[in-house]
N, C-alpha and C. Protein backbone atom coordinates (compact mmCIF):
# COMPACT_ATOMS: atom_id res chain seq x y z
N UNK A 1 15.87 21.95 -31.57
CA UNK A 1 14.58 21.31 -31.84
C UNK A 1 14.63 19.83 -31.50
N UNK A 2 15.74 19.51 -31.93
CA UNK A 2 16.02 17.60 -31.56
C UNK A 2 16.18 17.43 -30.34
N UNK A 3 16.53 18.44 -28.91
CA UNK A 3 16.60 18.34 -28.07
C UNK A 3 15.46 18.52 -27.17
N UNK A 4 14.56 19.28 -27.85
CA UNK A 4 13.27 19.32 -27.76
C UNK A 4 12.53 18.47 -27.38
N UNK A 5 12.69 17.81 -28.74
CA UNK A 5 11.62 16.22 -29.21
C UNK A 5 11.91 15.32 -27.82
N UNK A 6 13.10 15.43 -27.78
CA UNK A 6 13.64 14.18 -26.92
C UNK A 6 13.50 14.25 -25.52
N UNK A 7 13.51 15.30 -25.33
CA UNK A 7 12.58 15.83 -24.28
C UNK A 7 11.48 15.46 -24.12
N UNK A 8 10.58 15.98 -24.50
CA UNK A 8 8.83 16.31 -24.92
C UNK A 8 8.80 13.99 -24.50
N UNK A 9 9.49 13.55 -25.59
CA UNK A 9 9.52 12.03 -25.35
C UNK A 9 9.33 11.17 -24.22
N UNK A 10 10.83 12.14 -23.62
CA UNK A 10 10.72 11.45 -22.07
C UNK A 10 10.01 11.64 -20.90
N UNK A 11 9.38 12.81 -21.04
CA UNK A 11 8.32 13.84 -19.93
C UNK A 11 6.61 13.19 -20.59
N UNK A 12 6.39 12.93 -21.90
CA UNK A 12 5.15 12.63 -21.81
C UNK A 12 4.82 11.19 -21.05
N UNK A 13 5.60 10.40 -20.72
CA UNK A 13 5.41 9.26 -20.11
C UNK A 13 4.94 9.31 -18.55
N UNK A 14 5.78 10.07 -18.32
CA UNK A 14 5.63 10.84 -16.63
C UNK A 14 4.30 11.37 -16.27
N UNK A 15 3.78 12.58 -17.51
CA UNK A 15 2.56 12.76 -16.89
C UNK A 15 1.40 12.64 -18.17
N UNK A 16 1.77 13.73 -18.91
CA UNK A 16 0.52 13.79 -19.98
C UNK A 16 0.07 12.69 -20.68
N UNK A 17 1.07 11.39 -20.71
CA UNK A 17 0.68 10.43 -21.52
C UNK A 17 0.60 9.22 -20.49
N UNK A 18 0.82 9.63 -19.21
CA UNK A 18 1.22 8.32 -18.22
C UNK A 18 0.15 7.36 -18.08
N UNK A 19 0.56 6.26 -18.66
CA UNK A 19 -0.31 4.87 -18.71
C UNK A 19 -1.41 4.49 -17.54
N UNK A 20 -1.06 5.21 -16.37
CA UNK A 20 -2.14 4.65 -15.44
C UNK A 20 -3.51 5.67 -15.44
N UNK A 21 -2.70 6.98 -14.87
CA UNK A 21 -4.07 7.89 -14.92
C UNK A 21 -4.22 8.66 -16.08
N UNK A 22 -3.71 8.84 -16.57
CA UNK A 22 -4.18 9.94 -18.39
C UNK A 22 -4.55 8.41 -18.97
N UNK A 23 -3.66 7.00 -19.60
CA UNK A 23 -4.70 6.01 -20.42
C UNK A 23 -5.33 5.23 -19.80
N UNK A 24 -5.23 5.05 -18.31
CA UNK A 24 -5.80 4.15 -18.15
C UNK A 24 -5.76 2.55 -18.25
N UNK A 25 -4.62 2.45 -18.77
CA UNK A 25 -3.93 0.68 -18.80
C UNK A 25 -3.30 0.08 -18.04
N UNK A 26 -3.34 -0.70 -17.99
CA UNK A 26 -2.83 -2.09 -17.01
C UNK A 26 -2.89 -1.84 -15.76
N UNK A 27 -4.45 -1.51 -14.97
CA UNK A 27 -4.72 -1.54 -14.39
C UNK A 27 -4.98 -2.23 -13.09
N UNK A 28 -5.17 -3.57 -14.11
CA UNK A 28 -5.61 -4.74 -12.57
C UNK A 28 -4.22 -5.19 -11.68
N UNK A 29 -3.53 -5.62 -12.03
CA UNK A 29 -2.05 -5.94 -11.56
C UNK A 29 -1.44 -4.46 -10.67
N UNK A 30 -1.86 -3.50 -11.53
CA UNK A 30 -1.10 -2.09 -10.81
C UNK A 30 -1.75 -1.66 -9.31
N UNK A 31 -3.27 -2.21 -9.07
CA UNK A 31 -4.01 -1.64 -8.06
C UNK A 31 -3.94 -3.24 -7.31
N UNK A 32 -3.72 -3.99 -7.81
CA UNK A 32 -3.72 -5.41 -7.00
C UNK A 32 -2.35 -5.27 -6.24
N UNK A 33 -1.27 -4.43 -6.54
CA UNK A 33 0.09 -5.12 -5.66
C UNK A 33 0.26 -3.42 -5.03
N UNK A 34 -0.74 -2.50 -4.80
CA UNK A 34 -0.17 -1.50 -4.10
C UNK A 34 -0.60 -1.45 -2.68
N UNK A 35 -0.63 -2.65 -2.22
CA UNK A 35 -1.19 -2.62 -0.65
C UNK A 35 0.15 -2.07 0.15
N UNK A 36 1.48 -2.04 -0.45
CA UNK A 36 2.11 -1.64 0.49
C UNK A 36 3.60 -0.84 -0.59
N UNK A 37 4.31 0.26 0.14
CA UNK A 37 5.30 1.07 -0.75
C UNK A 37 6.20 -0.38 -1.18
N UNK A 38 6.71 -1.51 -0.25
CA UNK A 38 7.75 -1.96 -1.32
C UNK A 38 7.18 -2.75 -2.25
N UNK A 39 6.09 -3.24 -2.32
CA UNK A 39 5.54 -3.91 -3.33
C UNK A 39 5.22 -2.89 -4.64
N UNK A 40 4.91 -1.79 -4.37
CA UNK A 40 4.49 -0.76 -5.24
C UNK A 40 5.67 -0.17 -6.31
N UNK A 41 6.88 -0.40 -5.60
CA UNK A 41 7.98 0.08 -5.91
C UNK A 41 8.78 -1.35 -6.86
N UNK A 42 8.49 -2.33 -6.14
CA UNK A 42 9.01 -3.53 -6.59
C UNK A 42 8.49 -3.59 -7.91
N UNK A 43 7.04 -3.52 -7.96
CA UNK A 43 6.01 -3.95 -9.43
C UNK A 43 6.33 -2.51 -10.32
N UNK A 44 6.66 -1.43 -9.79
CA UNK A 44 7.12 -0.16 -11.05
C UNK A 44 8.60 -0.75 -11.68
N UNK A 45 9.56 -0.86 -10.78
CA UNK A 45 10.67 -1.34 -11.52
C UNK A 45 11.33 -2.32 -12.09
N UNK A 46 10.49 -3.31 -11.93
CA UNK A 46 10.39 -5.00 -12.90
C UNK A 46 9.84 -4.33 -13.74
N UNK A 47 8.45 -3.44 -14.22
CA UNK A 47 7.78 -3.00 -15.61
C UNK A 47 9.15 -1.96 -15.75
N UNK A 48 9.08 -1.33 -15.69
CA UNK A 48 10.56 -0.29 -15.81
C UNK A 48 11.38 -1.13 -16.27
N UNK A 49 12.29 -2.16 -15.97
CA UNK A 49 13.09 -2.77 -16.47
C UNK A 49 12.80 -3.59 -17.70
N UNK A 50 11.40 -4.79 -17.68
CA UNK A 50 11.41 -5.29 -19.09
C UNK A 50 10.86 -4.32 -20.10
N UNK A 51 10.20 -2.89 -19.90
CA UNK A 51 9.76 -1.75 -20.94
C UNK A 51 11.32 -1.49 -21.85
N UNK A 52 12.01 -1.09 -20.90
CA UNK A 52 13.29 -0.61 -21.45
C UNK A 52 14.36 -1.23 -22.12
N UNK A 53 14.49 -2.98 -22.06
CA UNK A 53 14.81 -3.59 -22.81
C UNK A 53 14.23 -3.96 -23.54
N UNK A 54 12.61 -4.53 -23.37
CA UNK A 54 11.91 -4.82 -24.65
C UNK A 54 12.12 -3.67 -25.92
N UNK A 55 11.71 -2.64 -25.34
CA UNK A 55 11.70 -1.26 -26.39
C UNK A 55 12.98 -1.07 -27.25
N UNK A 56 14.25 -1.27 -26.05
CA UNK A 56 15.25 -0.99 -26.91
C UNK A 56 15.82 -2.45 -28.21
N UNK A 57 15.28 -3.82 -27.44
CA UNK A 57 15.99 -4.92 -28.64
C UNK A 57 14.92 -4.41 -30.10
N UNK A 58 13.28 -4.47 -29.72
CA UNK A 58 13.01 -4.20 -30.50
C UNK A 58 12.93 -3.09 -31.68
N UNK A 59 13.61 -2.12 -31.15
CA UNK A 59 13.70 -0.98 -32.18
C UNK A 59 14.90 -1.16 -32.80
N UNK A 60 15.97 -2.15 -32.24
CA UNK A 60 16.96 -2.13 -32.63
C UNK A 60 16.82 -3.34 -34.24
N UNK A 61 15.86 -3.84 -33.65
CA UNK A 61 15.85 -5.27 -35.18
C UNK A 61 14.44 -4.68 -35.48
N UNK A 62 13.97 -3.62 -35.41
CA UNK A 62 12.39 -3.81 -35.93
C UNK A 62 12.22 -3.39 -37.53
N UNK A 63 13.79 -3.24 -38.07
CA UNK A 63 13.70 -3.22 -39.67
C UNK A 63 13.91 -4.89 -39.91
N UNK A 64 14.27 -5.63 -39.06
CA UNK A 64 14.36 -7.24 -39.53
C UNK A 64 13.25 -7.81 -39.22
N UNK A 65 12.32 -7.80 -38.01
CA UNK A 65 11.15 -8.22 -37.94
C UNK A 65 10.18 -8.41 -38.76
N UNK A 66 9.50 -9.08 -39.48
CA UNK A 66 8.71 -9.32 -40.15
C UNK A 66 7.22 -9.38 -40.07
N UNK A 67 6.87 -8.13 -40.50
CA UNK A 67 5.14 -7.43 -40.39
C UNK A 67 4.21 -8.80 -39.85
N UNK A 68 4.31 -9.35 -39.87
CA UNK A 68 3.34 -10.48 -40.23
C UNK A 68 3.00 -11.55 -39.22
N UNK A 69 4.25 -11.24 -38.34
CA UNK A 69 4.99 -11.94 -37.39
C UNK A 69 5.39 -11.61 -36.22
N UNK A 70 4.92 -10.61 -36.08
CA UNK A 70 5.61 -9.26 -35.47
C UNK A 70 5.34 -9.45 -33.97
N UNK A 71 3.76 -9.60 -33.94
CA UNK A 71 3.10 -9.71 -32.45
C UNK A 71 3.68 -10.80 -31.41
N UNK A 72 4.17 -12.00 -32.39
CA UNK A 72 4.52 -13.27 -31.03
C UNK A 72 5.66 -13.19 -31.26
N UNK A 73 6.73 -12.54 -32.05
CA UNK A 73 8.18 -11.82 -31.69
C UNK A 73 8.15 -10.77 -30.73
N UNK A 74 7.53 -9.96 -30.65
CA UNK A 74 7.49 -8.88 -29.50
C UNK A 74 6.56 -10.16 -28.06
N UNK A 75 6.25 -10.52 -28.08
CA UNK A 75 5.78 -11.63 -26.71
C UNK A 75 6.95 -12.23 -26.25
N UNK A 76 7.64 -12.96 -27.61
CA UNK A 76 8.91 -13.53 -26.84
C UNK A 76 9.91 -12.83 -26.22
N UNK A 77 10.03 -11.61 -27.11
CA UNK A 77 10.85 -10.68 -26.55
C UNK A 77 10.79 -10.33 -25.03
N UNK A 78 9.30 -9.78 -24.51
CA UNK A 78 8.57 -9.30 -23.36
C UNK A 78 9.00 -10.54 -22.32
N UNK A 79 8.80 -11.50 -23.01
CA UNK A 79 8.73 -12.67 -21.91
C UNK A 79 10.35 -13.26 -21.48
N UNK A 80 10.70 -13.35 -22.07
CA UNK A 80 12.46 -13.42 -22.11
C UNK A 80 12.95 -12.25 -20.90
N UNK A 81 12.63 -11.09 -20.70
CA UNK A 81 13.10 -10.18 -19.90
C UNK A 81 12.18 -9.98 -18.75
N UNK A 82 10.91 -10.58 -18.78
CA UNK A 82 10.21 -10.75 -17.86
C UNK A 82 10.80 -11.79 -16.89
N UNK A 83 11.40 -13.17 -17.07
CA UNK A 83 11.80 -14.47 -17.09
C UNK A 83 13.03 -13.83 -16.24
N UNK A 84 13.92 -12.81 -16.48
CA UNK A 84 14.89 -12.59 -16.30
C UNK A 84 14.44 -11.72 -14.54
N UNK A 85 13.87 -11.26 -14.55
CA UNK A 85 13.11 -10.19 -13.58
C UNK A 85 12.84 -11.55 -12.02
N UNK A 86 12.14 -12.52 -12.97
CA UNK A 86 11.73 -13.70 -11.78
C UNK A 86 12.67 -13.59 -11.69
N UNK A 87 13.75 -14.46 -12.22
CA UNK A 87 15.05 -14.92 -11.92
C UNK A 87 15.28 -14.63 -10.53
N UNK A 88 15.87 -13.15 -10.75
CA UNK A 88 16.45 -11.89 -10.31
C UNK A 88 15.50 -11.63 -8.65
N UNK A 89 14.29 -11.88 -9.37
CA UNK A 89 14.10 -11.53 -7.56
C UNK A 89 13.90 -12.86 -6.61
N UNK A 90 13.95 -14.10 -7.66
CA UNK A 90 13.51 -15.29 -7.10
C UNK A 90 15.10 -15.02 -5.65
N UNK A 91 15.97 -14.89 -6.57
CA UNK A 91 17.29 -15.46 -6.07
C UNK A 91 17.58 -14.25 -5.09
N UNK A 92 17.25 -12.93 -5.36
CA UNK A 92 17.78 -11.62 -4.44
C UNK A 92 16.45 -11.31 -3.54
N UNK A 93 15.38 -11.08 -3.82
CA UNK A 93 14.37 -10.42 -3.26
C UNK A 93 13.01 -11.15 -3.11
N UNK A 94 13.29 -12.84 -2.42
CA UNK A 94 12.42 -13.50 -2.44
C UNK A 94 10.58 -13.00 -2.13
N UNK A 95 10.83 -12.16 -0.68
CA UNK A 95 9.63 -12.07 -0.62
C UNK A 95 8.99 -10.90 -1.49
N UNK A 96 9.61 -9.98 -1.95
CA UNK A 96 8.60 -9.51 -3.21
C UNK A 96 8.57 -10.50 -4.18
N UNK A 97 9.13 -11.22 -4.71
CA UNK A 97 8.54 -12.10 -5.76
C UNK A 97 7.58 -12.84 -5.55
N UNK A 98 7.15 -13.33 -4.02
CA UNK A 98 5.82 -14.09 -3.37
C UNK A 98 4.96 -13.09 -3.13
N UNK A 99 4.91 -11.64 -2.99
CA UNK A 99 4.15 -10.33 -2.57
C UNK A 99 4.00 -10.20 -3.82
N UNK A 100 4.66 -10.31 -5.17
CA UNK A 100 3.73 -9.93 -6.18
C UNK A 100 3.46 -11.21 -6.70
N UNK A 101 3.21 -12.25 -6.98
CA UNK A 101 3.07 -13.76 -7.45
C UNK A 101 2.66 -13.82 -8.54
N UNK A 102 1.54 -13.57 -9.16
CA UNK A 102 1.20 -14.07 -10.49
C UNK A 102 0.98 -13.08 -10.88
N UNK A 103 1.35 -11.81 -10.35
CA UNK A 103 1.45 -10.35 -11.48
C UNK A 103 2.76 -10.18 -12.17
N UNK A 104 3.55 -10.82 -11.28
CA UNK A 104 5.14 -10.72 -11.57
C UNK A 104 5.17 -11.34 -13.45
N UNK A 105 4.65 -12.68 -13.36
CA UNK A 105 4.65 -13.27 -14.79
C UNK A 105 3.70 -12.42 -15.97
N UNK A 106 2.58 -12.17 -15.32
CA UNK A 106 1.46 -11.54 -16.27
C UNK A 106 2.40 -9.82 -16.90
N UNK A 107 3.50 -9.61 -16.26
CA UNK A 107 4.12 -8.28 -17.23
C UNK A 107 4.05 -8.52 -18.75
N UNK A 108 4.31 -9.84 -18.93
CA UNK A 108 4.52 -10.51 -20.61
C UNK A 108 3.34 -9.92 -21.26
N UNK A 109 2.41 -9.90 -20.93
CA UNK A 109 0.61 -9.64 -21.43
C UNK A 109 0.03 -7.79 -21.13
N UNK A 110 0.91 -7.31 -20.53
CA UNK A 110 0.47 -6.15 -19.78
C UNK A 110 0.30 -5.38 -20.87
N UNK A 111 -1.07 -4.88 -20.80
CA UNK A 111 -1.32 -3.64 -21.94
C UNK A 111 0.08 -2.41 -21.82
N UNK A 112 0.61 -2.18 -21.18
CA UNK A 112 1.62 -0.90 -21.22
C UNK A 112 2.38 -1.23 -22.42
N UNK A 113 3.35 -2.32 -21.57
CA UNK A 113 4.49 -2.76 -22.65
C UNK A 113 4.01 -3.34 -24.18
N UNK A 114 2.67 -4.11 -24.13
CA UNK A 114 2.49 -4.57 -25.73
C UNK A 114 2.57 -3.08 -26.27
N UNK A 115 1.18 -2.31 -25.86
CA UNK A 115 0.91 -0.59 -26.70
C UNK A 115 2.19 0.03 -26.36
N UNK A 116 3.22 0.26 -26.35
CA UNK A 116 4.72 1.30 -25.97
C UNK A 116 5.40 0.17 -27.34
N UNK A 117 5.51 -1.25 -27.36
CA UNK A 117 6.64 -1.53 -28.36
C UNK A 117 5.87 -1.90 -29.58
N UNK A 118 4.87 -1.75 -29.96
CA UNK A 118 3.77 -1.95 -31.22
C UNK A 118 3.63 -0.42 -31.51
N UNK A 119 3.37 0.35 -30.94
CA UNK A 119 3.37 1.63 -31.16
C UNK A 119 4.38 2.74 -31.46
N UNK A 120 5.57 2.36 -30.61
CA UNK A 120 6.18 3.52 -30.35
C UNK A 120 8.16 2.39 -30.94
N UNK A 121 8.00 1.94 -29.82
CA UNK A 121 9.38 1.23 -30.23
C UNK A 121 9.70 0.45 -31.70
N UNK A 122 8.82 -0.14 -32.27
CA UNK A 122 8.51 -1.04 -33.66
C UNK A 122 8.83 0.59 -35.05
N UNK A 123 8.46 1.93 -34.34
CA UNK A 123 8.51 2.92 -35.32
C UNK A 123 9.70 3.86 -35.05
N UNK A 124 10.46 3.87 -33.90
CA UNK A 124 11.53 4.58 -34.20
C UNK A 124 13.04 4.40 -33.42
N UNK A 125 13.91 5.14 -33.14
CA UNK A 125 15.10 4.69 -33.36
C UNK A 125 15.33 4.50 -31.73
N UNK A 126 16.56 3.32 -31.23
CA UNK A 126 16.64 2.81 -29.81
C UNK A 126 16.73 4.24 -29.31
N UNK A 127 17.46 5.26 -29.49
CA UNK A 127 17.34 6.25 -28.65
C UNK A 127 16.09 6.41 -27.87
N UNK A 128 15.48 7.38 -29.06
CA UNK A 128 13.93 7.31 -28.48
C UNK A 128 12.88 6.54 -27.94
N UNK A 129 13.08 5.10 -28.17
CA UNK A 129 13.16 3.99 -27.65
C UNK A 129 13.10 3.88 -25.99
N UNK A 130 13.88 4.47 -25.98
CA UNK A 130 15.08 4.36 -24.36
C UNK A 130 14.08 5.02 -23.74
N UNK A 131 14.23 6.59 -24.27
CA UNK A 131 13.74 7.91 -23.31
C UNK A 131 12.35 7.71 -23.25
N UNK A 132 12.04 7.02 -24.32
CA UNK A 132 10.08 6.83 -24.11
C UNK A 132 9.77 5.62 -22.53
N UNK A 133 10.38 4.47 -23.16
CA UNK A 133 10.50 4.06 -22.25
C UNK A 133 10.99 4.07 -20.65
N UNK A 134 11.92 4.76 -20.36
CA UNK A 134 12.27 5.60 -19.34
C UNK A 134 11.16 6.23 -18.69
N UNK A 135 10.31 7.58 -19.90
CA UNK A 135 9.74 7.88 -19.06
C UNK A 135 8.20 7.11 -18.60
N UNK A 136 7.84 6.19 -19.72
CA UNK A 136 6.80 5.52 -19.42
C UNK A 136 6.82 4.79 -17.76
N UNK A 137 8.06 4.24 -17.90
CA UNK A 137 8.46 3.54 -16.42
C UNK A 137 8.11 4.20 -15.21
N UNK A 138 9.01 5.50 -15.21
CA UNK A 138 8.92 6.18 -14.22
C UNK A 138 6.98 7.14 -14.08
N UNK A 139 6.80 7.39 -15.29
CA UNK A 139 5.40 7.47 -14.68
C UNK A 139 4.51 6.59 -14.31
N UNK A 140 4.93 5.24 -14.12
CA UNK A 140 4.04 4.30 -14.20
C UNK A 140 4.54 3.72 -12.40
N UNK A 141 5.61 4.02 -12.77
CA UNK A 141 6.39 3.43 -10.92
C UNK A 141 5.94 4.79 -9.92
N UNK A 142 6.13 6.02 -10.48
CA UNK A 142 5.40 7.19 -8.96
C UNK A 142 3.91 7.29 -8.89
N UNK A 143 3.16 6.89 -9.80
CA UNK A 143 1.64 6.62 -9.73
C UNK A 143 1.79 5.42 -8.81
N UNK A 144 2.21 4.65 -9.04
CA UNK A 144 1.86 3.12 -7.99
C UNK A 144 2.68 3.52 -6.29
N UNK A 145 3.73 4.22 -6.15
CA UNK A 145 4.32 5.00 -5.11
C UNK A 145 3.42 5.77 -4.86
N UNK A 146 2.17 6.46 -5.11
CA UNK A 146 1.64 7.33 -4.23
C UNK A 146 0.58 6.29 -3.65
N UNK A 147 0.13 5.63 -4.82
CA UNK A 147 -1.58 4.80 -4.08
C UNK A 147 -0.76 3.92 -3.13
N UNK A 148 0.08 2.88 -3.26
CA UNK A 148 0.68 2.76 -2.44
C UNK A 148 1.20 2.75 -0.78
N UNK A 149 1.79 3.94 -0.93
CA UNK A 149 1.58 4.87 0.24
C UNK A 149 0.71 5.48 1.01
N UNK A 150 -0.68 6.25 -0.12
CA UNK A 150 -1.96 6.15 0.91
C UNK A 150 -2.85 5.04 1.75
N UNK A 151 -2.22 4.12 0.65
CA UNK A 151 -2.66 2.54 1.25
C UNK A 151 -2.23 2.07 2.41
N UNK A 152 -0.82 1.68 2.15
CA UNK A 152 -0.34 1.61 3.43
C UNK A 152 -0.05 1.83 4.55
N UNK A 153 -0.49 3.71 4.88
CA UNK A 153 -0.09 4.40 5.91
C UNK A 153 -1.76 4.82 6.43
N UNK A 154 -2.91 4.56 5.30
CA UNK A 154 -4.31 4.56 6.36
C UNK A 154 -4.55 3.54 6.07
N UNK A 155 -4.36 2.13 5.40
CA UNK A 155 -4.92 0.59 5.80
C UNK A 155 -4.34 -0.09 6.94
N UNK A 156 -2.92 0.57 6.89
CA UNK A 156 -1.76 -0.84 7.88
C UNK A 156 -1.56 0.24 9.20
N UNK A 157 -1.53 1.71 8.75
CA UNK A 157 -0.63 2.25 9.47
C UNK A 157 0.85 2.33 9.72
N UNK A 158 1.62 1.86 8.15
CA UNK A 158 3.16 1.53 8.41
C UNK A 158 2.90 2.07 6.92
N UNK A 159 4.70 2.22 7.14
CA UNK A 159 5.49 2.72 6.20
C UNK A 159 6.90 1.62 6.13
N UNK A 160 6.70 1.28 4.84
CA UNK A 160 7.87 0.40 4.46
C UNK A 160 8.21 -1.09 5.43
N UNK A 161 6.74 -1.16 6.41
CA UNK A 161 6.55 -2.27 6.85
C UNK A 161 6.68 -1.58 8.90
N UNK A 162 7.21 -0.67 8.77
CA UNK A 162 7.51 0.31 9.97
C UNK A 162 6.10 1.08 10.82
N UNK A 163 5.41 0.64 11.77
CA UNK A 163 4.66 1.00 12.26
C UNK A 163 4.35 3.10 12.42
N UNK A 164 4.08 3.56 11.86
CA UNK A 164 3.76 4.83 11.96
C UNK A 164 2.37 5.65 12.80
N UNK A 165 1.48 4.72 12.66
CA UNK A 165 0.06 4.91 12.60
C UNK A 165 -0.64 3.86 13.79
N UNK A 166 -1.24 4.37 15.02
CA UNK A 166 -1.13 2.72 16.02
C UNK A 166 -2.55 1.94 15.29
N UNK A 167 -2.50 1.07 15.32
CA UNK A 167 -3.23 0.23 14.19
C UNK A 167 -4.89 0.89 14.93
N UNK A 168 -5.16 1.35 15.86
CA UNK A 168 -6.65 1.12 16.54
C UNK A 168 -7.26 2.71 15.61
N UNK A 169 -6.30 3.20 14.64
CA UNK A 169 -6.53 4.79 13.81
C UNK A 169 -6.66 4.39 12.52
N UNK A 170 -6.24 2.59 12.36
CA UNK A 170 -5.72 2.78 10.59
C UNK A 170 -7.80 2.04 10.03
N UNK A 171 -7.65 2.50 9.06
CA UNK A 171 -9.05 2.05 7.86
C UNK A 171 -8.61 0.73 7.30
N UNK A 172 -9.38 -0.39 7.40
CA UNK A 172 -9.24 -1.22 6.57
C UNK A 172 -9.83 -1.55 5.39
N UNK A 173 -10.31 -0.47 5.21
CA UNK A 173 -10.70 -0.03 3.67
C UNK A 173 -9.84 0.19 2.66
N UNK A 174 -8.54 0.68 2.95
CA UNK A 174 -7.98 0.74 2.15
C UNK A 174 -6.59 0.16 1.77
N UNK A 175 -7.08 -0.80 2.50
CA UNK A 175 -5.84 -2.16 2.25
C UNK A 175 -6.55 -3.81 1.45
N UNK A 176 -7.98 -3.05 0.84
CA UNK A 176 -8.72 -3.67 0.22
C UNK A 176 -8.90 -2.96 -1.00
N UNK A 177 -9.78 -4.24 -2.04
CA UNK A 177 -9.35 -3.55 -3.20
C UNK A 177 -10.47 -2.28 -3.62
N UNK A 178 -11.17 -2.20 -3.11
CA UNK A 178 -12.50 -1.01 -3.32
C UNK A 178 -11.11 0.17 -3.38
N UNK A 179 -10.31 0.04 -1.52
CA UNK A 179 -9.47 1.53 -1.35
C UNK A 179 -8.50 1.51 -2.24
N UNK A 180 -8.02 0.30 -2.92
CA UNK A 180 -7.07 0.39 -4.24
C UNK A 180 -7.93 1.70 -5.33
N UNK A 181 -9.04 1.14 -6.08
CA UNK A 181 -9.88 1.82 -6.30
C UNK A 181 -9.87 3.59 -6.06
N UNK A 182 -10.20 3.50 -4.83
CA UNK A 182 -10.95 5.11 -4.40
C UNK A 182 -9.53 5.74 -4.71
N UNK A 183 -8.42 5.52 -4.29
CA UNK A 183 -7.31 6.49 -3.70
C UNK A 183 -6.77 6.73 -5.88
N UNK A 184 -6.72 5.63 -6.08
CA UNK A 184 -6.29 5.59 -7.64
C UNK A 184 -7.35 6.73 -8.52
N UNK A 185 -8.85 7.21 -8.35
CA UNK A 185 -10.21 7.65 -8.43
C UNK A 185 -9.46 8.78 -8.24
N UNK A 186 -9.47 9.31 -6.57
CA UNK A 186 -8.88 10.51 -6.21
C UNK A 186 -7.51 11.24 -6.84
N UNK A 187 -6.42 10.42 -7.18
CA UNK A 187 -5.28 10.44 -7.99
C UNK A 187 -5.56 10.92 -9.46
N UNK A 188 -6.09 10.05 -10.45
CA UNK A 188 -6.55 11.01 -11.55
C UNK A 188 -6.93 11.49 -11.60
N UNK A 189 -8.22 12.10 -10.81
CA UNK A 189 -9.20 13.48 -10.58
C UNK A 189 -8.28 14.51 -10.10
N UNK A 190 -7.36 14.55 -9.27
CA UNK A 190 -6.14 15.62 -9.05
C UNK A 190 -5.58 15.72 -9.74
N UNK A 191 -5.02 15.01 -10.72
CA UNK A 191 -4.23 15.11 -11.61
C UNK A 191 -5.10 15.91 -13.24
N UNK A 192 -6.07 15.07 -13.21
CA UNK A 192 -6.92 16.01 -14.10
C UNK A 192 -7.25 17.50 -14.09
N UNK A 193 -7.33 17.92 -12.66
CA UNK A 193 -7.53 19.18 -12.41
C UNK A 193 -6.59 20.22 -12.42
N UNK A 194 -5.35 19.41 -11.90
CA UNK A 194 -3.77 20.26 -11.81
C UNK A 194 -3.34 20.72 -13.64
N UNK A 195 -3.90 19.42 -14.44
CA UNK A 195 -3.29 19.69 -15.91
C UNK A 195 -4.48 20.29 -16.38
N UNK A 196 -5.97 20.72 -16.11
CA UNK A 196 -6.78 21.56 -17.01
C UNK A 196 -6.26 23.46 -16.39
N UNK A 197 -5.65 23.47 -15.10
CA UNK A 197 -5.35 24.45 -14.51
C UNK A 197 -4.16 25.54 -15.54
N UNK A 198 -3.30 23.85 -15.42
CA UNK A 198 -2.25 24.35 -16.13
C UNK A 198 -2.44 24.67 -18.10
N UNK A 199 -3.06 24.44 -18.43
CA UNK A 199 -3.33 24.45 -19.57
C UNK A 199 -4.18 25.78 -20.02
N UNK A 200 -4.78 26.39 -18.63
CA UNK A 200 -5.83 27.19 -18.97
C UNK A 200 -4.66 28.61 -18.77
N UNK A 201 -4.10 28.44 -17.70
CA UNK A 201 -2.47 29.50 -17.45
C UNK A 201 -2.36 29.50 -19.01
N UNK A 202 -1.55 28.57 -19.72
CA UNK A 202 -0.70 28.59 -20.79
C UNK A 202 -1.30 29.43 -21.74
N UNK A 203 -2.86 28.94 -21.82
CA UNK A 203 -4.17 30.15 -22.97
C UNK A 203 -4.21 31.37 -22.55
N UNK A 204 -4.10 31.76 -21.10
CA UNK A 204 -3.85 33.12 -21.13
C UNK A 204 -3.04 33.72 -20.95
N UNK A 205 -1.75 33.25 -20.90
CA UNK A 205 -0.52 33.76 -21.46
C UNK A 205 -0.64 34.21 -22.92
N UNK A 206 -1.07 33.19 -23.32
CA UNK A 206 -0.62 33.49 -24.65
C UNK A 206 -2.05 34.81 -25.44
């Protein structure tokens, strides 16, 4: 049963609970940096990385934290590992840190990570902590990998910066933010339909 839970934990992040298309959060930053796969990939695993440490310091002291106080301790927390992320790409991976620019800092504020460590990390143990966060990440990094990718391969006609598509075929619709928009539109509407499908299987099984 405990293997269960811990399960069920790490898989609802991925799809049934995944922050972009099932809630709907932190939206503007997520559809602003998917004009191209490495930016898309870059902005999932900076949130991936400060989710998973924020989640885990704070569950680890969130019997010392103090109710009262709680909200601009979890900010500093967020921002401290956010801080660490610039660092990190200032010094290794300059031009994504200029390809994402002022989304890179705004992670500190991002509806995902406040609602995941007020909600979820502040109430239970770093384990679960981890795996929530884990999977929050990863559903939050292959949602931005697909729009992404539709973006880039009918706005630019390239892949990973690699010409695929001869530019006189590609849409520049969707290397704008409307096609951020539409393709993200089309993404939860598939996804909505694949999980009422699957849900309706499961009722008549049973």
């Amino acid at each position: 049963m405990e293997k269960t839970n811990k399960l069920s934990t790490f898989i609802n992040g991925i799809v049934k609970e995944n922050p972009l298309i099932v809630l709907s959060i932190g939206l503007c930053s997520s559809l602003a940096v998917t004009t191209n796969v490495f930016n898309g990939i870059g902005m999932g695993l900076a949130m991936t990385f400060v989710l998973i440490m924020s989640e885990l310091i704070i569950s680890l002291f969130r019997k010392q934290i103090p109710e009262d106080i709680r909200l601009p301790i979890f900010i500093i927390i967020i921002a401290a590992f956010t801080t660490i992320v610039q660092l990190l790409l200032n010094a290794y991976l300059p031009a994504l840190s200029d390809a994402l620019g002022v989304f890179l800092p705004l992670i500190v504020v991002n509806c995902i990570i406040m609602g995941r460590v007020e909600s979820y990390a502040s109430k239970n143990t770093p384990v679960d902590s981890i795996l929530d966060a884990i999977g929050m990440g990863l559903g939050y990094t292959w949602v931005l990998f697909i729009i992404s990718l539709v973006r880039e391969l009918l706005g630019s006609g390239t892949f990973f910066g690699l010409r695929v598509i001869p530019e006189a075929y590609t849409i520049g619709f969707f290397s704008r933010a409307p096609g951020g928009f539409f393709v993200f539109g089309i993404l939860t509407a598939a996804t909505a339909a694949v999980s009422k499908k699957v849900t309706a299987k499961k009722g008549d099984a049973k």
